[in-house]
N, C-alpha and C. Protein backbone atom coordinates (compact mmCIF):
# COMPACT_ATOMS: atom_id res chain seq x y z
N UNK A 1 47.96 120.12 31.92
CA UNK A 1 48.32 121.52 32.11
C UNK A 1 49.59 121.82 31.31
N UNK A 2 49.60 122.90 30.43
CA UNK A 2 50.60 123.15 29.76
C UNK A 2 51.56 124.45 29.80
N UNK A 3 51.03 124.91 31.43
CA UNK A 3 51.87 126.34 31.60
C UNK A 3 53.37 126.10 31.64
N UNK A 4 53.45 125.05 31.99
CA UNK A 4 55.19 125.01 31.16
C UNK A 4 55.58 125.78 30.09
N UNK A 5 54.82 125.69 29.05
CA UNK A 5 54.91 126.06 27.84
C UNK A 5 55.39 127.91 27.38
N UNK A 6 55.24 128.58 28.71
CA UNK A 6 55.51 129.56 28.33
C UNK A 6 56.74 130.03 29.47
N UNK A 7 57.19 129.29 29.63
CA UNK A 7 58.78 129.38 30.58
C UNK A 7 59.88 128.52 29.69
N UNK A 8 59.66 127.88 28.57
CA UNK A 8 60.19 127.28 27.36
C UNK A 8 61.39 128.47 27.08
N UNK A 9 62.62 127.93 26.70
CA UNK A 9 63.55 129.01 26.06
C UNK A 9 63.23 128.85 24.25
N UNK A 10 62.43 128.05 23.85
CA UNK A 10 61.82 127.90 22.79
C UNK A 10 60.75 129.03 22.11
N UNK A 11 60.38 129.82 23.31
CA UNK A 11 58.56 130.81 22.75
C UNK A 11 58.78 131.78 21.76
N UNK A 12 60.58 132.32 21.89
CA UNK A 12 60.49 133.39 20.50
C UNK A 12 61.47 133.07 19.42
N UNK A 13 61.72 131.26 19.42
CA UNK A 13 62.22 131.50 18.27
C UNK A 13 61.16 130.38 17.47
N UNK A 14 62.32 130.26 16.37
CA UNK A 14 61.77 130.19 14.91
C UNK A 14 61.31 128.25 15.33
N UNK A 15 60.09 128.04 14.94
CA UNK A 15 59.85 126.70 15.22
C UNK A 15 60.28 126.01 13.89
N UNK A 16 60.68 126.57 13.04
CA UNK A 16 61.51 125.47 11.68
C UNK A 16 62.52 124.59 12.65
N UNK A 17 63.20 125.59 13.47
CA UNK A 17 64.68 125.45 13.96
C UNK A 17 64.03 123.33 14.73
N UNK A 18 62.57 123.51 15.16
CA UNK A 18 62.37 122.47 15.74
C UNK A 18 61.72 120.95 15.19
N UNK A 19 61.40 121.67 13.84
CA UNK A 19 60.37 120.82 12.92
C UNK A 19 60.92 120.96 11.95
N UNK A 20 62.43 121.03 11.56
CA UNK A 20 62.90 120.68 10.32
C UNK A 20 62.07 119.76 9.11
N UNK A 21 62.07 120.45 7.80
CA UNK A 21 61.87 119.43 7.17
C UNK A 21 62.22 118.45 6.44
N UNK A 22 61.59 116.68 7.03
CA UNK A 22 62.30 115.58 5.98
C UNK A 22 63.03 115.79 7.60
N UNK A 23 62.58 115.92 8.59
CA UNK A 23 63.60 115.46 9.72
C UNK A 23 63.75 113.81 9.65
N UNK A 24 62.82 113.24 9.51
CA UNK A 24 62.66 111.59 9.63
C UNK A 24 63.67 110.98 10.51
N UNK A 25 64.17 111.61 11.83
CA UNK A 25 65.08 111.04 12.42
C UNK A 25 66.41 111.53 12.27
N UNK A 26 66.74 112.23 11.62
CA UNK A 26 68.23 112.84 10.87
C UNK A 26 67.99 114.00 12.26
N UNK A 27 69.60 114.09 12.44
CA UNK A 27 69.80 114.92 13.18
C UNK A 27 69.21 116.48 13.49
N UNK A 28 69.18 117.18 14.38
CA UNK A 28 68.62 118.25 13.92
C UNK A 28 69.50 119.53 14.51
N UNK A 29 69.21 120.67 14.13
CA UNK A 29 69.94 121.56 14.13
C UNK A 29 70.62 121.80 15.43
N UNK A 30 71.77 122.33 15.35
CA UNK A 30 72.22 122.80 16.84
C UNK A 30 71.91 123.75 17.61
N UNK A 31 71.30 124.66 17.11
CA UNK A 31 70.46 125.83 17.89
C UNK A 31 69.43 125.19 18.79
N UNK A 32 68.40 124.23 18.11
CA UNK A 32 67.78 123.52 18.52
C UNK A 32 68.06 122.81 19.89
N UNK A 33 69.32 122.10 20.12
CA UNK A 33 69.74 121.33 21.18
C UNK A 33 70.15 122.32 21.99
N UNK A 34 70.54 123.35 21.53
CA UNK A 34 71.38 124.29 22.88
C UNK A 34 70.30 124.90 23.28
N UNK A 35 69.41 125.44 22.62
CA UNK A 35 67.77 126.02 23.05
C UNK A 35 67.18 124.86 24.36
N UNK A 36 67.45 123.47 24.00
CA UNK A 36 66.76 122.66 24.99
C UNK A 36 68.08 122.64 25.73
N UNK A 37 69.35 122.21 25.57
CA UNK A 37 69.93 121.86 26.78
C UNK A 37 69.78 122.59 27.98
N UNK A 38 69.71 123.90 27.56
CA UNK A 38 69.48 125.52 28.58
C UNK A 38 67.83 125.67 29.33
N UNK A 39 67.05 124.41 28.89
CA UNK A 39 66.29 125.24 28.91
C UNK A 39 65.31 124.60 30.33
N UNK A 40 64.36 125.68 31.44
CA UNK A 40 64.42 124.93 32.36
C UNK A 40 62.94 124.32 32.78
N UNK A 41 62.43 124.30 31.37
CA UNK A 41 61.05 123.01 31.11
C UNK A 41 61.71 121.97 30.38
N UNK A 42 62.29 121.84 30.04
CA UNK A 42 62.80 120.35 28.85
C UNK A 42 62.39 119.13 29.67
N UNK A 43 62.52 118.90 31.18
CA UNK A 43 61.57 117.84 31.59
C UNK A 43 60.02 117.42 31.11
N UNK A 44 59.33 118.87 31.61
CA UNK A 44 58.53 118.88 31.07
C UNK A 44 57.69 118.54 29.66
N UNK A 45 58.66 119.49 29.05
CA UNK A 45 58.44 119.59 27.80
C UNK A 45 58.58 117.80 26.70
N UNK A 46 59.52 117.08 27.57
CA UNK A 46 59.85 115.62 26.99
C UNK A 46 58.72 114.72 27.51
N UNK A 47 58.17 115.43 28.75
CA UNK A 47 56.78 114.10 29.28
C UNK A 47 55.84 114.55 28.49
N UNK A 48 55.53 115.68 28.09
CA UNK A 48 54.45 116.23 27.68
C UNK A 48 54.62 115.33 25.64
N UNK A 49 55.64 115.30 25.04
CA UNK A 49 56.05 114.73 23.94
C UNK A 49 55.51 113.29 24.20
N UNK A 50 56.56 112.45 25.02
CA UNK A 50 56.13 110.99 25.25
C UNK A 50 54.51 110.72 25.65
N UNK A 51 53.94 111.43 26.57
CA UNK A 51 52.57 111.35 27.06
C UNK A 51 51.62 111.53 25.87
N UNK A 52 52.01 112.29 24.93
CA UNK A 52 50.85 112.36 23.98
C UNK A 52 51.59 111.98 22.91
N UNK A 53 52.06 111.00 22.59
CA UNK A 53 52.64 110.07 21.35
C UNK A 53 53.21 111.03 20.10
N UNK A 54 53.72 112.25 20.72
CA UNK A 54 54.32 113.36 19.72
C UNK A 54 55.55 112.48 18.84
N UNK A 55 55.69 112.42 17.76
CA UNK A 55 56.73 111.83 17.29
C UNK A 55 57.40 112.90 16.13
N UNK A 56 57.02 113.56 15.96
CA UNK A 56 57.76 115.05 14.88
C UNK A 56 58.32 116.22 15.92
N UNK A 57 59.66 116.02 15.37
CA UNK A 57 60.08 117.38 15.82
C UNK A 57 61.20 116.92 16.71
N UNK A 58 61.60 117.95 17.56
CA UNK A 58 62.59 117.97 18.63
C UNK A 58 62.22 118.49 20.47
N UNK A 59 61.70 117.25 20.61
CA UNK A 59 60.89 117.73 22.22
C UNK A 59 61.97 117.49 23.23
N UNK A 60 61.98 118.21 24.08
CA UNK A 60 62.68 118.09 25.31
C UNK A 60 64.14 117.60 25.28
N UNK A 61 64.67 118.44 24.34
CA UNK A 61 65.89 117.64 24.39
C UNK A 61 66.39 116.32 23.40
N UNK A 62 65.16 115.92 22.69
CA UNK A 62 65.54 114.80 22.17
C UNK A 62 64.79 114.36 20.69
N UNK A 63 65.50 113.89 19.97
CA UNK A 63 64.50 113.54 18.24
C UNK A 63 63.64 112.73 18.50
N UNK A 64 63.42 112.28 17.38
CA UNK A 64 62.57 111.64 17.13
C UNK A 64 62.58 110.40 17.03
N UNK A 65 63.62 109.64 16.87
CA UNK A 65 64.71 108.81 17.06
C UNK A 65 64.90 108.33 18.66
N UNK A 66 65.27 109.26 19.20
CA UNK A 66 65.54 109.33 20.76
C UNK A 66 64.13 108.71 21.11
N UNK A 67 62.80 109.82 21.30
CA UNK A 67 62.14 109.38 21.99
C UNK A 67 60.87 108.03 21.77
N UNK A 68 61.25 107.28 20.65
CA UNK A 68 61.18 106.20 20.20
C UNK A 68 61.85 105.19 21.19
N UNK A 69 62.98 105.55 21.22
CA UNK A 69 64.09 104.51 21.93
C UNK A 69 63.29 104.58 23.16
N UNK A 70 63.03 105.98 23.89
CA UNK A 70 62.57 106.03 25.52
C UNK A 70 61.16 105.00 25.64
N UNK A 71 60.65 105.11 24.35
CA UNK A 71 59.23 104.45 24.82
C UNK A 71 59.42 103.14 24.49
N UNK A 72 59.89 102.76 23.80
CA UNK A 72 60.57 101.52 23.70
C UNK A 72 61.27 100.70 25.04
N UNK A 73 62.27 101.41 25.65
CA UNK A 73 62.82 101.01 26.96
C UNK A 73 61.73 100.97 27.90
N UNK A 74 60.45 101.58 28.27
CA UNK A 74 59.46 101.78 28.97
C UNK A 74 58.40 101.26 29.18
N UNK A 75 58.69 100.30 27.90
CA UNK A 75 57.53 99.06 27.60
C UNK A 75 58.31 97.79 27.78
N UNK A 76 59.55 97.61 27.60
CA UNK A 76 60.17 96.18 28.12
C UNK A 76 60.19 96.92 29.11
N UNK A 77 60.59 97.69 30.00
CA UNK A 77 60.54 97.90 32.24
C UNK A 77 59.26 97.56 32.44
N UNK A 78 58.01 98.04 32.33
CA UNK A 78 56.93 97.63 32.41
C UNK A 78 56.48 96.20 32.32
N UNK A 79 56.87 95.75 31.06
CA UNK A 79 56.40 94.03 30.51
C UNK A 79 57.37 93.17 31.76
């Protein structure tokens, strides 16, 4: 279910701001982070990233970079 998706402080802006290009892990914009820090799906919005192996962009708060690291930590807790 993805009705999260439209309680996002993300729905009217510019999705470059989230899919920079040549992000490859490089930081990403600050609009971007303050859009998620504020925003009151970013839980959501980060399970919904990790759950379906999203790796582009800026989900829930976190790069691409980041949520590498999370699934990484989630497989040594598990093992």
């Amino acid at each position: 279910d993805d009705a999260w998706r439209h309680h996002a402080n993300c729905t009217d802006l510019d999705p470059a701001l989230f899919f920079p290009e040549g992000q490859g892990g490089a930081a990403v914009p600050e609009a971007a982070k303050a859009a998620c820090a504020a925003c009151p799906v970013r839980t959501d919005c980060l399970d919904f990233a990790l759950t379906n192996g999203i790796k582009a962009g800026y989900w829930g708060g976190t790069s691409q970079r980041q949520r590498r690291q999370i699934r990484s930590a989630r497989r040594r807790a598990a093992a």
